[in-house]
N, C-alpha and C. Protein backbone atom coordinates (compact mmCIF):
# COMPACT_ATOMS: atom_id res chain seq x y z
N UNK A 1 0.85 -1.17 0.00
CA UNK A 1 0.00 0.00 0.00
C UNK A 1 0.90 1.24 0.00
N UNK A 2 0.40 2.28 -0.66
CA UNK A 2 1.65 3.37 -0.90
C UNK A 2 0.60 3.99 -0.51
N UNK A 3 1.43 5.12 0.35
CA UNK A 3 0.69 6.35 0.59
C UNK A 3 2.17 7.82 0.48
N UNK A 4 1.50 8.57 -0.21
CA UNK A 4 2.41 9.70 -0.66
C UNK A 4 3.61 9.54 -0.55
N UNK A 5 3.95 8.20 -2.04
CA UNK A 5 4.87 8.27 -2.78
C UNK A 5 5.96 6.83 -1.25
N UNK A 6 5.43 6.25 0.11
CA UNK A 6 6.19 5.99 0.58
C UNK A 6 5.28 4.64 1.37
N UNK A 7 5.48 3.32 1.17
CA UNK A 7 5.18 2.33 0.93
C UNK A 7 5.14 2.43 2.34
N UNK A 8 4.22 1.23 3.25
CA UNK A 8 4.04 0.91 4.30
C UNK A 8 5.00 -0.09 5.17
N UNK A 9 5.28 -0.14 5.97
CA UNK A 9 6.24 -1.97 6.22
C UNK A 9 5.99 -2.25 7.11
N UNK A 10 5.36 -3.52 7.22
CA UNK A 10 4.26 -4.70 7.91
C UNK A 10 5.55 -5.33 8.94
N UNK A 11 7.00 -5.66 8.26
CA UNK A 11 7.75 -6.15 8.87
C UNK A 11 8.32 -5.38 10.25
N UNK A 12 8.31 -4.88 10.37
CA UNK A 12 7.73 -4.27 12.01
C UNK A 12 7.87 -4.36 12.96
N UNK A 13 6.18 -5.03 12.46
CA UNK A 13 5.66 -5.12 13.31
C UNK A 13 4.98 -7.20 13.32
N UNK A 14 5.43 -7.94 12.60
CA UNK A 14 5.44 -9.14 12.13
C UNK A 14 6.95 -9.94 12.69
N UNK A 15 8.05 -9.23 12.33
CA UNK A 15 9.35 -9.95 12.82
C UNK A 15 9.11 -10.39 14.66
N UNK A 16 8.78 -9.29 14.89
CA UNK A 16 8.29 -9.84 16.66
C UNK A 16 7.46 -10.85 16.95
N UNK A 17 6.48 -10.63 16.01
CA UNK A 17 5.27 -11.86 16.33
C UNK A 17 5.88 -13.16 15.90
N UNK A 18 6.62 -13.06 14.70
CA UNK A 18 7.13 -14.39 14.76
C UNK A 18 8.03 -14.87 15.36
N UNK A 19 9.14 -13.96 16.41
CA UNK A 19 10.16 -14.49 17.18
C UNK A 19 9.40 -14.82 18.42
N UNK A 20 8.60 -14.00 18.99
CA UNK A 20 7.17 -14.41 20.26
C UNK A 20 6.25 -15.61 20.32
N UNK A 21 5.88 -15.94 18.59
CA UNK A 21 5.09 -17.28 18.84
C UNK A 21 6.02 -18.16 18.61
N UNK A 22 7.49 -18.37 17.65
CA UNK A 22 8.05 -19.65 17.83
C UNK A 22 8.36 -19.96 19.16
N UNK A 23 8.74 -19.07 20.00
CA UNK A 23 9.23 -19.02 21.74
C UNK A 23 8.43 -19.37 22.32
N UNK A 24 7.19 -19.30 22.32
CA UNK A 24 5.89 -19.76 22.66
C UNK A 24 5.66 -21.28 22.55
N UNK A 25 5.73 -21.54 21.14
CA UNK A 25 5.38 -22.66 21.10
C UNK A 25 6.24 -23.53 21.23
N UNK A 26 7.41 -23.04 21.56
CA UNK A 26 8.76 -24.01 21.61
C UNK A 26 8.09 -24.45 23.08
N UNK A 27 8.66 -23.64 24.07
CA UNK A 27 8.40 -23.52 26.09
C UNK A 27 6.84 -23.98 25.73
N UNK A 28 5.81 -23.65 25.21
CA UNK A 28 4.36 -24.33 25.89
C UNK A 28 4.09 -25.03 25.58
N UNK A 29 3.82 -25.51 23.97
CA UNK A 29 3.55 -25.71 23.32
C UNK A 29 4.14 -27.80 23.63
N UNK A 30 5.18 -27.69 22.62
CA UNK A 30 6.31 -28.38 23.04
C UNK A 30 6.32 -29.06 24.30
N UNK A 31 6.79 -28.65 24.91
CA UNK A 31 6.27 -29.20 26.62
C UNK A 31 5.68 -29.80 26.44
N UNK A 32 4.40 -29.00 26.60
CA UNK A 32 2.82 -29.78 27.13
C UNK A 32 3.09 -31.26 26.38
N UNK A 33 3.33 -31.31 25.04
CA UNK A 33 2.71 -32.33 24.12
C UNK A 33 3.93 -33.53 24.58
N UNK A 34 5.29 -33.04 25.39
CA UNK A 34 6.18 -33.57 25.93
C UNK A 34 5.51 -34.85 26.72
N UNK A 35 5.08 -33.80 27.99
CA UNK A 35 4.66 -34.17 29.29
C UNK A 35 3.57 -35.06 29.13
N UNK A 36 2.60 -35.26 27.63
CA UNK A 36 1.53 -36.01 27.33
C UNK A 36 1.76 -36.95 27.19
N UNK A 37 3.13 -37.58 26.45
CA UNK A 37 3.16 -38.27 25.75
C UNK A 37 2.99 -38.10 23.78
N UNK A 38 2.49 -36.99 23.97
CA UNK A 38 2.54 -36.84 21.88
C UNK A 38 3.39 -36.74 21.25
N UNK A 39 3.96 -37.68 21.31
CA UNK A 39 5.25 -37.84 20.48
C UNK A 39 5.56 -37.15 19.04
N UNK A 40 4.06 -37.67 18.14
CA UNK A 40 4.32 -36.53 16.75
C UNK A 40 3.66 -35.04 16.65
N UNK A 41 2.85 -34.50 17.93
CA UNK A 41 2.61 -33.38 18.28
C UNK A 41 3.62 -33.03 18.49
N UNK A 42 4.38 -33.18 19.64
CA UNK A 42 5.59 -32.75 20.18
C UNK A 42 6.51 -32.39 18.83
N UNK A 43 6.46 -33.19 17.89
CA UNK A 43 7.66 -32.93 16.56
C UNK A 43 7.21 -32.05 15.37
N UNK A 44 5.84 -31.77 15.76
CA UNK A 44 5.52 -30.49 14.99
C UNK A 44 5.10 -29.55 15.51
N UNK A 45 4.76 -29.57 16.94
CA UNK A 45 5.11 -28.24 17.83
C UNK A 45 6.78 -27.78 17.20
N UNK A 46 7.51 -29.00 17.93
CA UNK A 46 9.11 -28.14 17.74
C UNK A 46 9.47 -27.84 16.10
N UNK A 47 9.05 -28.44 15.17
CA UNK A 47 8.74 -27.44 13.15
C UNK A 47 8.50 -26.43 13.75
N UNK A 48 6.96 -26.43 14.27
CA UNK A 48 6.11 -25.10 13.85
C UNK A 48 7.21 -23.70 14.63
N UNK A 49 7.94 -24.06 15.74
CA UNK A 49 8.31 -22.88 16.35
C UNK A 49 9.77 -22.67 15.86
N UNK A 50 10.29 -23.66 15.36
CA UNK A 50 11.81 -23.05 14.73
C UNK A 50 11.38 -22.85 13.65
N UNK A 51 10.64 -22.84 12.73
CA UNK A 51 10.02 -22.39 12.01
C UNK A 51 9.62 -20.66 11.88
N UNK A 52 8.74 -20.58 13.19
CA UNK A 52 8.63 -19.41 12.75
C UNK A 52 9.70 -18.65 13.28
N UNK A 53 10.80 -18.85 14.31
CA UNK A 53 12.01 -17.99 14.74
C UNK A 53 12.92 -18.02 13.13
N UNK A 54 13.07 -18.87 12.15
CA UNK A 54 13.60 -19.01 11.11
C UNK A 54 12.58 -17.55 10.02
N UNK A 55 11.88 -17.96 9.94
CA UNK A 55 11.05 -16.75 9.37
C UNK A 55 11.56 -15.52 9.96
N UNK A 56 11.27 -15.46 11.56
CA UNK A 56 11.66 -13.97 11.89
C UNK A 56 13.15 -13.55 11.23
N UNK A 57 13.79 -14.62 11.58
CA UNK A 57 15.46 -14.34 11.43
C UNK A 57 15.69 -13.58 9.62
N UNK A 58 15.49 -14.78 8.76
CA UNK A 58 14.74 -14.12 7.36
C UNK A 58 14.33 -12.81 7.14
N UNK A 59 13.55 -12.79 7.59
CA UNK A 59 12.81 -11.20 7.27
C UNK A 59 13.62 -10.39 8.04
N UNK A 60 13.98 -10.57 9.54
CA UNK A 60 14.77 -9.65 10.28
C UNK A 60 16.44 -9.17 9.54
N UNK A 61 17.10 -10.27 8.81
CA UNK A 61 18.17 -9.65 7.94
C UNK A 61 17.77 -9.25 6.80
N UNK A 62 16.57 -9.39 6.02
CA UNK A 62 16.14 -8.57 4.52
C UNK A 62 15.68 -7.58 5.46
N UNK A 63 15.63 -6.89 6.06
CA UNK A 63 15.28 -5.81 6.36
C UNK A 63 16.52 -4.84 6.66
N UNK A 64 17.33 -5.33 7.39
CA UNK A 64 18.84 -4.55 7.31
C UNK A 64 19.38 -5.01 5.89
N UNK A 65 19.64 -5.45 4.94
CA UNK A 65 20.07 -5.62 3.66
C UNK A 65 19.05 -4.56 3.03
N UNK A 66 17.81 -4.54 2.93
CA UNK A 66 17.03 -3.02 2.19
C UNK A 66 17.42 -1.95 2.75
């Protein structure tokens, strides 16, 4: 979205959310499905949250490289 001539940037306010929920779901997430017994929960809890700290990291150096 451009507004007078000077584009908006979402990354922001997005690089946090994704370093906050992989951390999240690493410590709660993770755990919990630990402490259950969910063995293949537990292994896509721990994807889903290095996952999104990998995303943040991504976007967090294209943003110092622009």
């Amino acid at each position: 979205m451009t507004i007078f001539g000077q584009g908006v940037n979402y990354y922001a306010f997005s690089i946090p959310i994704w370093f906050l929920g992989g951390m999240l779901v690493l410590l709660v997430d993770a755990r919990r499905c630990k402490m259950a017994g969910q063995r293949k929960d537990e292994r896509f809890a721990r994807f889903a949250g290095w996952l999104n700290i990998a995303l943040g990291v991504i976007f967090l150096v294209r943003e110092w490289a622009v």
